[in-house]
PDBML (XML) file of the C-alpha atoms, coordinates in Angstrom:
<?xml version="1.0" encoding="UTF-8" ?>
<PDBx:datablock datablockName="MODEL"
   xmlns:PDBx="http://pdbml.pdb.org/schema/pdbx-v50.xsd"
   xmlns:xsi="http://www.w3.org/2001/XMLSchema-instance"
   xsi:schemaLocation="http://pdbml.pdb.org/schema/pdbx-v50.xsd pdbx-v50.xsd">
   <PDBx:atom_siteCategory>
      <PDBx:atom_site id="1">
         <PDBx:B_iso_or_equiv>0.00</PDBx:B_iso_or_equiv>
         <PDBx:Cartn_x>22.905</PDBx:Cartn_x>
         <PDBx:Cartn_y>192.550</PDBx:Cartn_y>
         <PDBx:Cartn_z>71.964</PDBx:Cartn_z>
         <PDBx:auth_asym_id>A</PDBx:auth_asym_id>
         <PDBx:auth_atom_id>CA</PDBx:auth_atom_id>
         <PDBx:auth_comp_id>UNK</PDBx:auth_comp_id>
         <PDBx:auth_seq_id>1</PDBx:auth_seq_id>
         <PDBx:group_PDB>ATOM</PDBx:group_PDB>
         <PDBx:label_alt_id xsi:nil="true" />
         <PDBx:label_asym_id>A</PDBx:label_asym_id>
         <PDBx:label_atom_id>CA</PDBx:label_atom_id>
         <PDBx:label_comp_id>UNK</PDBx:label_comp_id>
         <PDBx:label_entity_id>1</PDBx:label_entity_id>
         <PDBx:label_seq_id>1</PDBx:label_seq_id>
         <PDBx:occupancy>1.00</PDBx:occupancy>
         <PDBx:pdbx_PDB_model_num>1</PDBx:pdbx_PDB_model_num>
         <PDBx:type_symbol>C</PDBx:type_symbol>
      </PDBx:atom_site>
      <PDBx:atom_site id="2">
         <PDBx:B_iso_or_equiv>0.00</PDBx:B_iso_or_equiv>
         <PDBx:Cartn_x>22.300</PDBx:Cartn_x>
         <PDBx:Cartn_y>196.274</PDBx:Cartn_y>
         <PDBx:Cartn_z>71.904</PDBx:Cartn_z>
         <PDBx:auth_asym_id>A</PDBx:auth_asym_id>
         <PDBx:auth_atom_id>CA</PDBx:auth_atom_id>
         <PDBx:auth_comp_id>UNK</PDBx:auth_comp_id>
         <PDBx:auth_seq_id>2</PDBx:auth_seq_id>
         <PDBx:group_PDB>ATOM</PDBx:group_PDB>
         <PDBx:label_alt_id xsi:nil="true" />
         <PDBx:label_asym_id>A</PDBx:label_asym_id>
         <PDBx:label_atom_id>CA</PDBx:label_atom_id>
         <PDBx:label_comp_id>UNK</PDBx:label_comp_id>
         <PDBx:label_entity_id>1</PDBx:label_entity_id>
         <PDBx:label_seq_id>2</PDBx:label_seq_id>
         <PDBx:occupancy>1.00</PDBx:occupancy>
         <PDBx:pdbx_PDB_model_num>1</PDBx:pdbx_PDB_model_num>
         <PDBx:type_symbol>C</PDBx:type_symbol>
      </PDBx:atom_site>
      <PDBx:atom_site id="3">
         <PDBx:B_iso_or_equiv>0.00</PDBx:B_iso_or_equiv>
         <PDBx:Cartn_x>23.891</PDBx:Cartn_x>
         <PDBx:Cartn_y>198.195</PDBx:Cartn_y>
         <PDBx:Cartn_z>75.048</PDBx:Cartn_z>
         <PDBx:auth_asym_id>A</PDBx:auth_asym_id>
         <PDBx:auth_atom_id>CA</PDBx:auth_atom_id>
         <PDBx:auth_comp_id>UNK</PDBx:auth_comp_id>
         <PDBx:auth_seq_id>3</PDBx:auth_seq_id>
         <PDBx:group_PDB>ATOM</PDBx:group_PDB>
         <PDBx:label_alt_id xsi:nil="true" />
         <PDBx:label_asym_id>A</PDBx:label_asym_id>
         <PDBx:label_atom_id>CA</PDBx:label_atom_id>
         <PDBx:label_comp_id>UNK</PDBx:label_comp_id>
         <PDBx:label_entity_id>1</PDBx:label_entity_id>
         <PDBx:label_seq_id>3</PDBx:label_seq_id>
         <PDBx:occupancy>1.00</PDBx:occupancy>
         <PDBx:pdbx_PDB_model_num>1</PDBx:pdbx_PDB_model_num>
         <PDBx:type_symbol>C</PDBx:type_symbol>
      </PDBx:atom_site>
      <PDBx:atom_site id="4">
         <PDBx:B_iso_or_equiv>0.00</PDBx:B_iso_or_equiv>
         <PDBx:Cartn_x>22.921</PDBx:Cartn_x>
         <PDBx:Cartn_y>201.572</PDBx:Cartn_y>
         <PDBx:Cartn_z>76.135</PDBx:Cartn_z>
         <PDBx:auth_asym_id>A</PDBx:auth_asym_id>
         <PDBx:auth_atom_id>CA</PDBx:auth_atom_id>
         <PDBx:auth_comp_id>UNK</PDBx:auth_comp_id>
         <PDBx:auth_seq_id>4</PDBx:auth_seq_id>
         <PDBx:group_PDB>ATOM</PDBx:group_PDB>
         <PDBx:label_alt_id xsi:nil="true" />
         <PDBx:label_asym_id>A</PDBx:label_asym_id>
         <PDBx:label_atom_id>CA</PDBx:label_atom_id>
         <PDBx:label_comp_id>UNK</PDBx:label_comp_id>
         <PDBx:label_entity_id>1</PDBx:label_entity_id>
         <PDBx:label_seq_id>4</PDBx:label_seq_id>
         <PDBx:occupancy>1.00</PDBx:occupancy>
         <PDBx:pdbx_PDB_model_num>1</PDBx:pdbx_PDB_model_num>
         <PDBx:type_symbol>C</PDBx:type_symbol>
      </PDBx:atom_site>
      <PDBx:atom_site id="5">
         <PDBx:B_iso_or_equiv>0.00</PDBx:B_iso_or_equiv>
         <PDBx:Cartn_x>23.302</PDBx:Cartn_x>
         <PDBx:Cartn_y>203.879</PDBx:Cartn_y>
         <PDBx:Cartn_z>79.157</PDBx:Cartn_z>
         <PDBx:auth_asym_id>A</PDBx:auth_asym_id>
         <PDBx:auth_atom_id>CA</PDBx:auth_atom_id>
         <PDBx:auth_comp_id>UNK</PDBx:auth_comp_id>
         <PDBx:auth_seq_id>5</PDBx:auth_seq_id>
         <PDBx:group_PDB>ATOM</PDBx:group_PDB>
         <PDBx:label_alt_id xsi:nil="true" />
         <PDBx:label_asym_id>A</PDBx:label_asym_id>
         <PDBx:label_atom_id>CA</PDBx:label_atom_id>
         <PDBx:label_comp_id>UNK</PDBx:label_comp_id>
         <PDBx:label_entity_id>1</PDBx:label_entity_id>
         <PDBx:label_seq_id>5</PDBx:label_seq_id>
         <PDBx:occupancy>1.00</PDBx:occupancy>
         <PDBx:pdbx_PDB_model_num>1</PDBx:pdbx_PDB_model_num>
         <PDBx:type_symbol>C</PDBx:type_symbol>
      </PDBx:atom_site>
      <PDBx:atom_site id="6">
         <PDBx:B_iso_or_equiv>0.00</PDBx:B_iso_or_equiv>
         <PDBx:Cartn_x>27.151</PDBx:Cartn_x>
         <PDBx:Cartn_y>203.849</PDBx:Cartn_y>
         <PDBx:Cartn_z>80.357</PDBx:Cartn_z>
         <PDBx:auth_asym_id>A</PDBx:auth_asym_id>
         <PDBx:auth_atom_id>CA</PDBx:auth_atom_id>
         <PDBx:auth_comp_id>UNK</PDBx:auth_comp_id>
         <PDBx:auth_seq_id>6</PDBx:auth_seq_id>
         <PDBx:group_PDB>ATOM</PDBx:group_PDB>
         <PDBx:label_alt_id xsi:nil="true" />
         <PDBx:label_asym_id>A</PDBx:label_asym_id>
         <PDBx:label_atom_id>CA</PDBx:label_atom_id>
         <PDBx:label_comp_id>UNK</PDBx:label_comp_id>
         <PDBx:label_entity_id>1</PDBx:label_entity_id>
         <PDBx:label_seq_id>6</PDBx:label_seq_id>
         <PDBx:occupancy>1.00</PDBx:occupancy>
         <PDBx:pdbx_PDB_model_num>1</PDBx:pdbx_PDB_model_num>
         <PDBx:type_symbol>C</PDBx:type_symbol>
      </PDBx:atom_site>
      <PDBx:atom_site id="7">
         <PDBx:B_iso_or_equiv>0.00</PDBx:B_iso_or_equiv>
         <PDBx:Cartn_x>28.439</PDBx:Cartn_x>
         <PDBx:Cartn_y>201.542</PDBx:Cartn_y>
         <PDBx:Cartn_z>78.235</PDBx:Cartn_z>
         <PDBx:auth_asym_id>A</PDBx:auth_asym_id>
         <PDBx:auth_atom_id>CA</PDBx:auth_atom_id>
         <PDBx:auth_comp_id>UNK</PDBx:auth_comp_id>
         <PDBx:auth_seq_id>7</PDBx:auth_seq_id>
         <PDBx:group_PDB>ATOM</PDBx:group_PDB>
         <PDBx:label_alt_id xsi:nil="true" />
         <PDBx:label_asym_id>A</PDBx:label_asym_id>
         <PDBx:label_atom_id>CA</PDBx:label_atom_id>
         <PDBx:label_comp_id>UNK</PDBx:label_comp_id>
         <PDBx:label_entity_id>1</PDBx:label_entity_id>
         <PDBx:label_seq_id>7</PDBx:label_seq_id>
         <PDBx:occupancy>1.00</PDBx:occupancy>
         <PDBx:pdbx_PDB_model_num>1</PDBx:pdbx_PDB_model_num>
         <PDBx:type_symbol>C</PDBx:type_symbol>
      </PDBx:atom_site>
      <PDBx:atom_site id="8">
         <PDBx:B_iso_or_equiv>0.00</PDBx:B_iso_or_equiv>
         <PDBx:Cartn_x>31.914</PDBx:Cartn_x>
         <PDBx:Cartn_y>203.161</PDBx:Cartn_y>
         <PDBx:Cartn_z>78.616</PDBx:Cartn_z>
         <PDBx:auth_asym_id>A</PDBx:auth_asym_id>
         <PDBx:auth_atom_id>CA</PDBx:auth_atom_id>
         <PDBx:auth_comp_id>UNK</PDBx:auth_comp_id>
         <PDBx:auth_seq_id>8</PDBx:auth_seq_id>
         <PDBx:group_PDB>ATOM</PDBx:group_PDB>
         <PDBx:label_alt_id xsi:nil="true" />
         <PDBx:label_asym_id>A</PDBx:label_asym_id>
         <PDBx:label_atom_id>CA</PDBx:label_atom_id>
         <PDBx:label_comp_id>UNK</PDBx:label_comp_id>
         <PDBx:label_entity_id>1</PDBx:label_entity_id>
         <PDBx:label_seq_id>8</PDBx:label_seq_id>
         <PDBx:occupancy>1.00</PDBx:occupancy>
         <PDBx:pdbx_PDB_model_num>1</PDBx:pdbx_PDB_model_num>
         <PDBx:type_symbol>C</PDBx:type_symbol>
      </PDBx:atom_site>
      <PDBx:atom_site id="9">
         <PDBx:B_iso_or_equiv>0.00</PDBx:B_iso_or_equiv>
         <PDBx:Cartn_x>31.857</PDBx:Cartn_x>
         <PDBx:Cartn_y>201.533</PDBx:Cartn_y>
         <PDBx:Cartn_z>82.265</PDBx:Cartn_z>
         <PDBx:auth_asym_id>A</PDBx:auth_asym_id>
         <PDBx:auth_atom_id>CA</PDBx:auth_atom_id>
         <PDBx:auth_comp_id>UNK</PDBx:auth_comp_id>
         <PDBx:auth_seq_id>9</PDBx:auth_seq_id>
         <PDBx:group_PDB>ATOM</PDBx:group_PDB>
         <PDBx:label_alt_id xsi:nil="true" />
         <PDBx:label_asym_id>A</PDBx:label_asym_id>
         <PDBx:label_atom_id>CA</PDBx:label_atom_id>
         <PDBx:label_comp_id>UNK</PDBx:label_comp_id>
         <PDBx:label_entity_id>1</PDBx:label_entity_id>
         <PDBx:label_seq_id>9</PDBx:label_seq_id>
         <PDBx:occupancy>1.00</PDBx:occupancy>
         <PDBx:pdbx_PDB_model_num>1</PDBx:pdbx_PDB_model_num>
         <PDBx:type_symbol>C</PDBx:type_symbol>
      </PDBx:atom_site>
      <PDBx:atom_site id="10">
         <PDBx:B_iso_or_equiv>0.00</PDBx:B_iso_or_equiv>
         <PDBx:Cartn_x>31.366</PDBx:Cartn_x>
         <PDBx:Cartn_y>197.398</PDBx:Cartn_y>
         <PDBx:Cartn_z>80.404</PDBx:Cartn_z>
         <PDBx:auth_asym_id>A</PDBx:auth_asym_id>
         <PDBx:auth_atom_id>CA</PDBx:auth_atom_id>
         <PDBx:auth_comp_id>UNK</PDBx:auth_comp_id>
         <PDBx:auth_seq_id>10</PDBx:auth_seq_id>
         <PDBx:group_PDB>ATOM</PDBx:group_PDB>
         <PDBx:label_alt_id xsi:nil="true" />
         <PDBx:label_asym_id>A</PDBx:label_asym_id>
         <PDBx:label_atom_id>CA</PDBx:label_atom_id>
         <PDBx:label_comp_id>UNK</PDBx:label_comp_id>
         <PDBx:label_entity_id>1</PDBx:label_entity_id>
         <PDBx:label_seq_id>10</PDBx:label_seq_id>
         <PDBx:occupancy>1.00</PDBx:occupancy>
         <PDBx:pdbx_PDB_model_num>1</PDBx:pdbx_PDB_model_num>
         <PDBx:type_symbol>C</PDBx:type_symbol>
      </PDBx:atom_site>
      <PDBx:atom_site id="11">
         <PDBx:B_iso_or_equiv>0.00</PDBx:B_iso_or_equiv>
         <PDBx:Cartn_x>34.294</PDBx:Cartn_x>
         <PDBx:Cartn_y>195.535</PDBx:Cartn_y>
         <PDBx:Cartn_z>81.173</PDBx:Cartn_z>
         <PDBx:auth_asym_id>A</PDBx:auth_asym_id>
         <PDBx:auth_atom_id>CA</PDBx:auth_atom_id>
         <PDBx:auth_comp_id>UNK</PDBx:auth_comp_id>
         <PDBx:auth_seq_id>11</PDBx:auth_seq_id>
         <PDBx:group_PDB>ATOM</PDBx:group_PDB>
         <PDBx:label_alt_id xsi:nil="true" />
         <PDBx:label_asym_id>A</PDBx:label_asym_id>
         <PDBx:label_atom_id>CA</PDBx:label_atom_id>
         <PDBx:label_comp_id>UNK</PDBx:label_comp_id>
         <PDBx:label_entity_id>1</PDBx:label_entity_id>
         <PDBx:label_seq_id>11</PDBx:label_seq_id>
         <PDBx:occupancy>1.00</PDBx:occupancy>
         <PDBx:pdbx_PDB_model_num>1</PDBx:pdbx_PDB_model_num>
         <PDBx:type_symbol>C</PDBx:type_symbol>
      </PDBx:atom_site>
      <PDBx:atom_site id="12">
         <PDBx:B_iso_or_equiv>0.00</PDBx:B_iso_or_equiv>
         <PDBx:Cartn_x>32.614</PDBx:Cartn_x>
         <PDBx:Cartn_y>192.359</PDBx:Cartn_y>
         <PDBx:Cartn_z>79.100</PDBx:Cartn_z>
         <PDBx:auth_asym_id>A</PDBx:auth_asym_id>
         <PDBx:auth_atom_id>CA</PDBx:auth_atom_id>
         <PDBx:auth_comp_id>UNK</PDBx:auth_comp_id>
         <PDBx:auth_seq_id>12</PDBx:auth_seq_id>
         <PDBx:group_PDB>ATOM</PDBx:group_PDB>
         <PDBx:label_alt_id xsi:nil="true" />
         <PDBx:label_asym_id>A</PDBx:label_asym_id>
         <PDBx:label_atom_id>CA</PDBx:label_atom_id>
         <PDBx:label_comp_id>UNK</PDBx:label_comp_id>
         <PDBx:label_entity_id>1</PDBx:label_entity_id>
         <PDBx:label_seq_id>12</PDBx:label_seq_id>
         <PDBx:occupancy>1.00</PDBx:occupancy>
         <PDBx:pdbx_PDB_model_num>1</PDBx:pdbx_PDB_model_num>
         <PDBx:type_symbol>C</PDBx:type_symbol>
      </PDBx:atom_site>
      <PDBx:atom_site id="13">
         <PDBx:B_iso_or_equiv>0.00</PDBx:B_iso_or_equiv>
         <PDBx:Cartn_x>29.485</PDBx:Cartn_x>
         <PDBx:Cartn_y>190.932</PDBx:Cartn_y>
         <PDBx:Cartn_z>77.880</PDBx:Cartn_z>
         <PDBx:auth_asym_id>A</PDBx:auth_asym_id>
         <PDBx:auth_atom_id>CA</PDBx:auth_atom_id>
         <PDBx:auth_comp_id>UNK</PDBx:auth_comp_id>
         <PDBx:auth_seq_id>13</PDBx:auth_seq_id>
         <PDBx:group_PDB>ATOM</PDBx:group_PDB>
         <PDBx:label_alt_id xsi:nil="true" />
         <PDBx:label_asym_id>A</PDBx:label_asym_id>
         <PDBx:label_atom_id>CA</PDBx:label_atom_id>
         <PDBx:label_comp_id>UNK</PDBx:label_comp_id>
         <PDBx:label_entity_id>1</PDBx:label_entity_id>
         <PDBx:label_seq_id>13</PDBx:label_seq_id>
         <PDBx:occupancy>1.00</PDBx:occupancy>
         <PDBx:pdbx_PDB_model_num>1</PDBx:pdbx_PDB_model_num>
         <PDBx:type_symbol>C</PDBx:type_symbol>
      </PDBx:atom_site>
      <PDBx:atom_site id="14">
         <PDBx:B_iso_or_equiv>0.00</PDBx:B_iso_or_equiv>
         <PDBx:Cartn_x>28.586</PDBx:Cartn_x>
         <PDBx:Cartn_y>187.151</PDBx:Cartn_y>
         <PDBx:Cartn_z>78.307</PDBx:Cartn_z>
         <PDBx:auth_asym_id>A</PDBx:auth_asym_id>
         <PDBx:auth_atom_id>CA</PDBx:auth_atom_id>
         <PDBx:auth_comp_id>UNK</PDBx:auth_comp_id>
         <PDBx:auth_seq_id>14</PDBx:auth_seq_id>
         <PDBx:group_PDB>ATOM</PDBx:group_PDB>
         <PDBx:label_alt_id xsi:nil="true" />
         <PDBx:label_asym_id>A</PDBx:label_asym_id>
         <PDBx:label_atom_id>CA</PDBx:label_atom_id>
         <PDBx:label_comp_id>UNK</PDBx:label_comp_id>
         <PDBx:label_entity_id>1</PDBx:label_entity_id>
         <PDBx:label_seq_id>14</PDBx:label_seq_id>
         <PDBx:occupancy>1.00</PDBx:occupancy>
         <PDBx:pdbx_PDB_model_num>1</PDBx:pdbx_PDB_model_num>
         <PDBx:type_symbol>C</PDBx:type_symbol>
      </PDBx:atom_site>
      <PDBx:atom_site id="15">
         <PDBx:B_iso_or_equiv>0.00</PDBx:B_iso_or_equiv>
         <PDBx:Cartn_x>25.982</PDBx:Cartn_x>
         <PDBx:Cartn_y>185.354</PDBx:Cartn_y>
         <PDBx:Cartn_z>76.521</PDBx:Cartn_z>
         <PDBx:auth_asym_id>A</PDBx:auth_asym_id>
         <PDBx:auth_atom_id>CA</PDBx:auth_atom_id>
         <PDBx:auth_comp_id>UNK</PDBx:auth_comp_id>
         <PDBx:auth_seq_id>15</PDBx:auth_seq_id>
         <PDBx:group_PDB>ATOM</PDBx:group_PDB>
         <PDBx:label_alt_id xsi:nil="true" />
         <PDBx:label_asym_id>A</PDBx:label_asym_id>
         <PDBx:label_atom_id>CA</PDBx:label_atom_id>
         <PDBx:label_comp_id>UNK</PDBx:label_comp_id>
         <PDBx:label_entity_id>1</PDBx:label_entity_id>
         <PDBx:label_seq_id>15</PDBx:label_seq_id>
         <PDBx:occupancy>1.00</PDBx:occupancy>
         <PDBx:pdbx_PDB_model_num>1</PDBx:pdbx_PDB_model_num>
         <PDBx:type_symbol>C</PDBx:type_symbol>
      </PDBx:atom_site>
      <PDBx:atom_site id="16">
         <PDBx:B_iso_or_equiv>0.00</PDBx:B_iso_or_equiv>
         <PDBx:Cartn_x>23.436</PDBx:Cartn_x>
         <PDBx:Cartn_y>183.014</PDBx:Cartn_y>
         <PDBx:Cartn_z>78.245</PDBx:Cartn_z>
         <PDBx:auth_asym_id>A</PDBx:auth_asym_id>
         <PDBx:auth_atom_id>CA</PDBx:auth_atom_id>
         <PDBx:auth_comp_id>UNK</PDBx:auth_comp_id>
         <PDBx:auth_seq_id>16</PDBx:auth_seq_id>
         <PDBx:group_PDB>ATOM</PDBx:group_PDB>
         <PDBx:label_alt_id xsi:nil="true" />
         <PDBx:label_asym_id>A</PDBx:label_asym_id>
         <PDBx:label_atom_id>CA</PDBx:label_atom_id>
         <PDBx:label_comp_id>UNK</PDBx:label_comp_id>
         <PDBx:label_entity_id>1</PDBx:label_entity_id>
         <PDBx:label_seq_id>16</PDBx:label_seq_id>
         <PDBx:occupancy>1.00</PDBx:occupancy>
         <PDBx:pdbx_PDB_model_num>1</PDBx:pdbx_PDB_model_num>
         <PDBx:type_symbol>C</PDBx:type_symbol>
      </PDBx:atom_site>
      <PDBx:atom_site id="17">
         <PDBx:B_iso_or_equiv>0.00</PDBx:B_iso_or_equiv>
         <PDBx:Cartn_x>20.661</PDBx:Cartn_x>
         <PDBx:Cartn_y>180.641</PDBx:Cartn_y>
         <PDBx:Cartn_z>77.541</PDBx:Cartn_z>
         <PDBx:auth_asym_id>A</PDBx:auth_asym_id>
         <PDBx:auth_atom_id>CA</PDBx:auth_atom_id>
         <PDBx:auth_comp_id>UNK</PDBx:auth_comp_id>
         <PDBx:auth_seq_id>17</PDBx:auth_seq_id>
         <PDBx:group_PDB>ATOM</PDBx:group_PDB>
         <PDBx:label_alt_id xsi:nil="true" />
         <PDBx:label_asym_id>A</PDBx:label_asym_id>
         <PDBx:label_atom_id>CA</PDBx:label_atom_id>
         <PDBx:label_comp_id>UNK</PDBx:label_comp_id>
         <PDBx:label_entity_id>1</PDBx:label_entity_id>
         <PDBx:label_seq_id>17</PDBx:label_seq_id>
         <PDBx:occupancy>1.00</PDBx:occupancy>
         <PDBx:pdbx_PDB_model_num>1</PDBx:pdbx_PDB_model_num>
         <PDBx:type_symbol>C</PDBx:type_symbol>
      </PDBx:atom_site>
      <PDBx:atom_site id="18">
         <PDBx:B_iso_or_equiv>0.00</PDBx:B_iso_or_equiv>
         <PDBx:Cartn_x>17.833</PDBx:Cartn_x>
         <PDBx:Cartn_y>178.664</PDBx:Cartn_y>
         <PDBx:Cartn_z>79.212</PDBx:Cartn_z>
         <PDBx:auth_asym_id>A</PDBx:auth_asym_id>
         <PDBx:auth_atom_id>CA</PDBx:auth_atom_id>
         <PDBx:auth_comp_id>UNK</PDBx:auth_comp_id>
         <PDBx:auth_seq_id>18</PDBx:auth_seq_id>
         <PDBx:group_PDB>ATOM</PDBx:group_PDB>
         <PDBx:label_alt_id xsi:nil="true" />
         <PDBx:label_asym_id>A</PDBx:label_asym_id>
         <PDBx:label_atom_id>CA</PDBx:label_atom_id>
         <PDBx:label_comp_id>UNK</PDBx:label_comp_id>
         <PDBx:label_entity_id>1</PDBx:label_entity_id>
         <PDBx:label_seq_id>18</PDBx:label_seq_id>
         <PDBx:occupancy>1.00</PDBx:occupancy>
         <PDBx:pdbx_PDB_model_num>1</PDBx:pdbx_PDB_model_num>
         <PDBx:type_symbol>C</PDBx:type_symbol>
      </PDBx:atom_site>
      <PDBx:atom_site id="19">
         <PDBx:B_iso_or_equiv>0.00</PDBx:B_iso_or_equiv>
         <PDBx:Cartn_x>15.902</PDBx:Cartn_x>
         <PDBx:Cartn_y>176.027</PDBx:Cartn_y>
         <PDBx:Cartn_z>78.041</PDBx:Cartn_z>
         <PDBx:auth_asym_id>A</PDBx:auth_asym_id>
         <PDBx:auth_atom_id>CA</PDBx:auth_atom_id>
         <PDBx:auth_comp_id>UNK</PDBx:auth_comp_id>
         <PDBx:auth_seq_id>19</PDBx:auth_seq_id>
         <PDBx:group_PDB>ATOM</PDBx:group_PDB>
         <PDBx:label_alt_id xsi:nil="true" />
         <PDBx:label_asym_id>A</PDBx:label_asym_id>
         <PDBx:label_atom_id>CA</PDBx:label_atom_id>
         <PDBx:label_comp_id>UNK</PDBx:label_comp_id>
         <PDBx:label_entity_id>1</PDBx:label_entity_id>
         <PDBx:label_seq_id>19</PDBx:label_seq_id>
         <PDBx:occupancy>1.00</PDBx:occupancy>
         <PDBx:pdbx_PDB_model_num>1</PDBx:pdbx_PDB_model_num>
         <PDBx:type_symbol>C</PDBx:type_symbol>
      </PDBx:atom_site>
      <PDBx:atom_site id="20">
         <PDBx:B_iso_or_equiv>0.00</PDBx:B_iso_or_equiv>
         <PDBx:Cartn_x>12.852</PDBx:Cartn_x>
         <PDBx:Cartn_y>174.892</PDBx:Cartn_y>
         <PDBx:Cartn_z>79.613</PDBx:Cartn_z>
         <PDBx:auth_asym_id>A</PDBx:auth_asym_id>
         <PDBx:auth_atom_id>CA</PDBx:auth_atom_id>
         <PDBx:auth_comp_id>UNK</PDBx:auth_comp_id>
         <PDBx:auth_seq_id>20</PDBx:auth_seq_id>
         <PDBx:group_PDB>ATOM</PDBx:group_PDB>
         <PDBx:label_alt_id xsi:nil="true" />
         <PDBx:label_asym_id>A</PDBx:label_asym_id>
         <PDBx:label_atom_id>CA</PDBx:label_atom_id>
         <PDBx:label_comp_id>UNK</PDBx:label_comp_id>
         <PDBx:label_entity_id>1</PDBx:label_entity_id>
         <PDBx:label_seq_id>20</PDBx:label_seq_id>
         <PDBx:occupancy>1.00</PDBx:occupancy>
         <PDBx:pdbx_PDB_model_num>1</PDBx:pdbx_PDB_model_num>
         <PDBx:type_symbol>C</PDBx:type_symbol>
      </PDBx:atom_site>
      <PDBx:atom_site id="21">
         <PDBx:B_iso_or_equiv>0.00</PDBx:B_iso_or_equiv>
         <PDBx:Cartn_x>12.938</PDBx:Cartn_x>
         <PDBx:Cartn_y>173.282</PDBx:Cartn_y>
         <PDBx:Cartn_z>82.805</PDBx:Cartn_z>
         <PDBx:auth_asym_id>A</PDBx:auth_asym_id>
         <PDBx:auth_atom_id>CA</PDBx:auth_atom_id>
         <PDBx:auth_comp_id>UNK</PDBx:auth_comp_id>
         <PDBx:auth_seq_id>21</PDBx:auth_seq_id>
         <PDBx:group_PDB>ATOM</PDBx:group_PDB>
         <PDBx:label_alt_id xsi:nil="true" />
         <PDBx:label_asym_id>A</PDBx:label_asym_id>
         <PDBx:label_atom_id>CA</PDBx:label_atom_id>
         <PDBx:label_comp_id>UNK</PDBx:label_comp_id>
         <PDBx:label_entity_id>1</PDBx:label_entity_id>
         <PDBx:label_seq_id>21</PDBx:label_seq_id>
         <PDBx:occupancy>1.00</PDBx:occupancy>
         <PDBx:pdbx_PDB_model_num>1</PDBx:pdbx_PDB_model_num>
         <PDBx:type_symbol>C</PDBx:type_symbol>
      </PDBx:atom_site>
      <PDBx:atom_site id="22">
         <PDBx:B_iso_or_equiv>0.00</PDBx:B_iso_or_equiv>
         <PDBx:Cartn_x>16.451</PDBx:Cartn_x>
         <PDBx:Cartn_y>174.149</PDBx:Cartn_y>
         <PDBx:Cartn_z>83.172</PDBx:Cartn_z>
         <PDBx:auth_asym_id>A</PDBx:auth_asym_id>
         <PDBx:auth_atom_id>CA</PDBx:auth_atom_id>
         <PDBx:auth_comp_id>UNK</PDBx:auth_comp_id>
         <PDBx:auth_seq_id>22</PDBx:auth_seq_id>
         <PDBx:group_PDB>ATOM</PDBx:group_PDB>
         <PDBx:label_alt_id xsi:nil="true" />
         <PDBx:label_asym_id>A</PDBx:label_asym_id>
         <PDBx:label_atom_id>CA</PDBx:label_atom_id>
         <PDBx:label_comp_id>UNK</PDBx:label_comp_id>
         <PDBx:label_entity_id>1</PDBx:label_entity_id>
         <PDBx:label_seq_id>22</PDBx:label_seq_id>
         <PDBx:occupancy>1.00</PDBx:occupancy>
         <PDBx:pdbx_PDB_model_num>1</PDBx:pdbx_PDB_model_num>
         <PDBx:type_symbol>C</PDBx:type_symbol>
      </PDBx:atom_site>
      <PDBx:atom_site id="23">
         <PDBx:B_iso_or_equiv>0.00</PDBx:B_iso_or_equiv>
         <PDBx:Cartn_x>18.949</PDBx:Cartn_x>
         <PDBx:Cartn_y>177.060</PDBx:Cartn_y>
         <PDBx:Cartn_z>84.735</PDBx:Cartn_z>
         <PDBx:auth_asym_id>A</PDBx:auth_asym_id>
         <PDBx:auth_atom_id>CA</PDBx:auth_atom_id>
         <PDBx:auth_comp_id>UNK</PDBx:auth_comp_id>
         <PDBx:auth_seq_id>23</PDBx:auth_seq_id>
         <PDBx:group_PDB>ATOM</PDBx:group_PDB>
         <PDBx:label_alt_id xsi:nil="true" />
         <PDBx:label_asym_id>A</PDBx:label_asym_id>
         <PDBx:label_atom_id>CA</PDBx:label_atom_id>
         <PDBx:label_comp_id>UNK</PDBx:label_comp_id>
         <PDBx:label_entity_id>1</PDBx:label_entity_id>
         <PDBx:label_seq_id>23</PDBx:label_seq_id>
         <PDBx:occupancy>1.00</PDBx:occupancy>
         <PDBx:pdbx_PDB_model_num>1</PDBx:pdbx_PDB_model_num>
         <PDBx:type_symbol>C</PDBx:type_symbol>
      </PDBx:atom_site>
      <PDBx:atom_site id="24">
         <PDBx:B_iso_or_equiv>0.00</PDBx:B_iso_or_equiv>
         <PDBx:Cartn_x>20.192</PDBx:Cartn_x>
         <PDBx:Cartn_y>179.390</PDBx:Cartn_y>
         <PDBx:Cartn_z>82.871</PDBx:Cartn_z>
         <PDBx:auth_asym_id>A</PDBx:auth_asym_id>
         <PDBx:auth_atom_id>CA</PDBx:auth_atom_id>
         <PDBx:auth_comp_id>UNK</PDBx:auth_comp_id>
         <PDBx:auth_seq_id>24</PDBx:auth_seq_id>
         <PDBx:group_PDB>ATOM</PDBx:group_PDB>
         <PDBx:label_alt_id xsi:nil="true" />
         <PDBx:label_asym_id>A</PDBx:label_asym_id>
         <PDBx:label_atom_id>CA</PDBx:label_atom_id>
         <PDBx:label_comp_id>UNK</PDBx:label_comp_id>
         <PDBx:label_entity_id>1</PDBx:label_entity_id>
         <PDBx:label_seq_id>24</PDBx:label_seq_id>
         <PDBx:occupancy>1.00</PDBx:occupancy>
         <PDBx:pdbx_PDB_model_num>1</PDBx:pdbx_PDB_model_num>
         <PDBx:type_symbol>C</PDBx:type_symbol>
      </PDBx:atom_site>
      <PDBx:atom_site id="25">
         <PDBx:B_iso_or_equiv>0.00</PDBx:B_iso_or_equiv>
         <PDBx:Cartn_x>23.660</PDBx:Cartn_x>
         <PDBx:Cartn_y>178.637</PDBx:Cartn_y>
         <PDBx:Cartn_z>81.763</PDBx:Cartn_z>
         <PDBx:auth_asym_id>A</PDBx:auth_asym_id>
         <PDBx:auth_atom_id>CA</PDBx:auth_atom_id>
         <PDBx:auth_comp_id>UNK</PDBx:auth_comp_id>
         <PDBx:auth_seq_id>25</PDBx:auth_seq_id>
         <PDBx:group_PDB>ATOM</PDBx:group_PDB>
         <PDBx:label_alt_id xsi:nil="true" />
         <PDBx:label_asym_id>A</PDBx:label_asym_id>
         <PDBx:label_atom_id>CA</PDBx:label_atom_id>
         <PDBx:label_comp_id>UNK</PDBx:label_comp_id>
         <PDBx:label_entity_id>1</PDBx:label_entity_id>
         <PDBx:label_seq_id>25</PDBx:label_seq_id>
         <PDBx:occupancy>1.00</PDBx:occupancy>
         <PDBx:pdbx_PDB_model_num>1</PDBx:pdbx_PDB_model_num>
         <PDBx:type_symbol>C</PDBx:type_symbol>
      </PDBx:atom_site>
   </PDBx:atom_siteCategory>
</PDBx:datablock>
């Protein structure tokens, strides 16, 4: 995951994923 702009201001980073059919998670 590349980050750019004001990444000084990111306080985390989460990871997601959706499958098909399904909500994100």
């Amino acid at each position: 995951c590349a980050a750019s702009g004001r990444t000084f201001t990111i306080i985390a980073m989460d990871w997601f994923r959706q499958a098909p059919g399904k909500e994100r998670e």
